[in-house]
Protein backbone atom coordinates (compact mmCIF):
# COMPACT_ATOMS: atom_id res chain seq x y z
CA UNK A 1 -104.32 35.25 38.42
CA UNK A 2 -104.55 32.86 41.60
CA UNK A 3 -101.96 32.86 44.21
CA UNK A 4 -99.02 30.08 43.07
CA UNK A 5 -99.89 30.26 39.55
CA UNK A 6 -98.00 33.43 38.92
CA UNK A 7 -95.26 31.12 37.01
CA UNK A 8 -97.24 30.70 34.27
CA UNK A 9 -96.15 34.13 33.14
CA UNK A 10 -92.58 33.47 33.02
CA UNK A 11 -91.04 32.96 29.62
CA UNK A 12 -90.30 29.60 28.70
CA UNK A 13 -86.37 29.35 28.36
CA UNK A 14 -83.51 28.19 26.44
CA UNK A 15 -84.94 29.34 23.31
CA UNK A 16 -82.64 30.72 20.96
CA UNK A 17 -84.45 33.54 18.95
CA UNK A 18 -81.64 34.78 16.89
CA UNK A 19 -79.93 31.71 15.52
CA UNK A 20 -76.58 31.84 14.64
CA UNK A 21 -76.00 34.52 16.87
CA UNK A 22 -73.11 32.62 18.02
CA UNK A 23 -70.53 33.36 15.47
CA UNK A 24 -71.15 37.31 16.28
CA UNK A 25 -70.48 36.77 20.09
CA UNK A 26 -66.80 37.00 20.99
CA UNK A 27 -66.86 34.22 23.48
CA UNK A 28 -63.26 34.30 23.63
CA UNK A 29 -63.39 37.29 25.48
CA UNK A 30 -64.24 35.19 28.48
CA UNK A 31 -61.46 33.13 28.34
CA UNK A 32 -59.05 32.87 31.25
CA UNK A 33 -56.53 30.22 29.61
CA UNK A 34 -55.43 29.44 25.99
CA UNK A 35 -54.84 26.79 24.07
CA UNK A 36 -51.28 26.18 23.32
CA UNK A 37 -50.67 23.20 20.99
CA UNK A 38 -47.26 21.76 20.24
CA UNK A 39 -47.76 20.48 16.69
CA UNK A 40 -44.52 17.66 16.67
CA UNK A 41 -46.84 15.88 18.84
CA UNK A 42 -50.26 16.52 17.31
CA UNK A 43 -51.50 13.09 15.80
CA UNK A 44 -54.28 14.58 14.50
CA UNK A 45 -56.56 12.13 15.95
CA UNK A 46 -59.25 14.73 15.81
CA UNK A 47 -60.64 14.25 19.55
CA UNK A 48 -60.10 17.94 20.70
CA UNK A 49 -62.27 19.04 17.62
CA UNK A 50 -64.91 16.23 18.15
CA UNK A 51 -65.03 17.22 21.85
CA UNK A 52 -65.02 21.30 21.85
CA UNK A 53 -68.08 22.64 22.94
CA UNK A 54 -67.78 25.78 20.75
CA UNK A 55 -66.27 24.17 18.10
CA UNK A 56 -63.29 26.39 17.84
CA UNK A 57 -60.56 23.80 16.23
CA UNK A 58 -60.09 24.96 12.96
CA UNK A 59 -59.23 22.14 10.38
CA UNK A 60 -57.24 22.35 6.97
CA UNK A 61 -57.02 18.87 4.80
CA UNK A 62 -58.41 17.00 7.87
CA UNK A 63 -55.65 17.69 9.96
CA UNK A 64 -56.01 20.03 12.68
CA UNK A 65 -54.96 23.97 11.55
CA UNK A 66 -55.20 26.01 15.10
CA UNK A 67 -57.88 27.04 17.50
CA UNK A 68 -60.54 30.33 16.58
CA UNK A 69 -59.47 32.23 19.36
CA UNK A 70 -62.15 34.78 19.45
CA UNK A 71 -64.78 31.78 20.64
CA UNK A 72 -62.52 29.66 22.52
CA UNK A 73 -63.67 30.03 26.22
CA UNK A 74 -60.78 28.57 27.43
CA UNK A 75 -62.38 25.55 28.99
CA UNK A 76 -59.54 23.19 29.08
CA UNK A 77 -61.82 20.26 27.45
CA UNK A 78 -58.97 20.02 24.37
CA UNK A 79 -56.35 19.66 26.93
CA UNK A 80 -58.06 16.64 28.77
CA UNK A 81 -58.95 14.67 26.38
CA UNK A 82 -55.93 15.05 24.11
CA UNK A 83 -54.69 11.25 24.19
CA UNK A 84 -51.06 12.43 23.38
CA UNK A 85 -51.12 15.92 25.87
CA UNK A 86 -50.09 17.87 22.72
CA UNK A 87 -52.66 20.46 24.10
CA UNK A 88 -51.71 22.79 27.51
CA UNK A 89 -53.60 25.55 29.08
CA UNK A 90 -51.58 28.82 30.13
CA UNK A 91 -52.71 31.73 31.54
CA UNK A 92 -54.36 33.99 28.99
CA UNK A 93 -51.52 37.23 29.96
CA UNK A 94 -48.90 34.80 30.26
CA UNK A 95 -49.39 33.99 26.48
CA UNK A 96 -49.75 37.04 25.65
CA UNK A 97 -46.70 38.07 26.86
CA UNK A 98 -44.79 35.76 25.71
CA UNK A 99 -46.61 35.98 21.79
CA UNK A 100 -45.42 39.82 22.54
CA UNK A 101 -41.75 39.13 22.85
């Protein structure tokens, strides 16, 4: 092959050859912060579920149920968009301790 065309052997990428390989990858892992939602203030407007990237919100009789914590990455996305701040983001062993006690 000619000299500067040796990036024609490179993969293409972004292709996802095992779809829905997502649900068996524990994002959540990841995660450096959680999700804490105070549900007295939850409207249920539905604008953390619309705007999570990994769709974790889970949703019972289209009202919003709790997050699925083993994909949640912890992004804080809920949290920022949540029009009545019913959504915080703690430190992933601060909630742990504290769901310990």
């Amino acid at each position: 092959m000619p000299e500067g065309q040796v990036w024609k052997n490179i993969p293409t990428g972004g292709l996802e050859l095992d779809p829905g390989s997502t649900k068996r990858v524990r994002t959540g892992e990841w995660r450096s912060e959680l999700p804490i939602i105070d549900f007295s203030k939850c409207t249920h407007c539905m604008i953390c579920w619309v705007d999570c990237p990994d769709a974790c919100f889970e949703v019972t009789d289209t009202k919003l149920a709790g997050v699925d914590l083993e994909h949640c990455k912890g992004c804080g996305i809920c949290a920022s968009v949540c029009p009545v701040h019913c959504i915080t983001m703690v430190p992933e062993q601060a909630a742990t301790t504290v769901e310990g006690d």
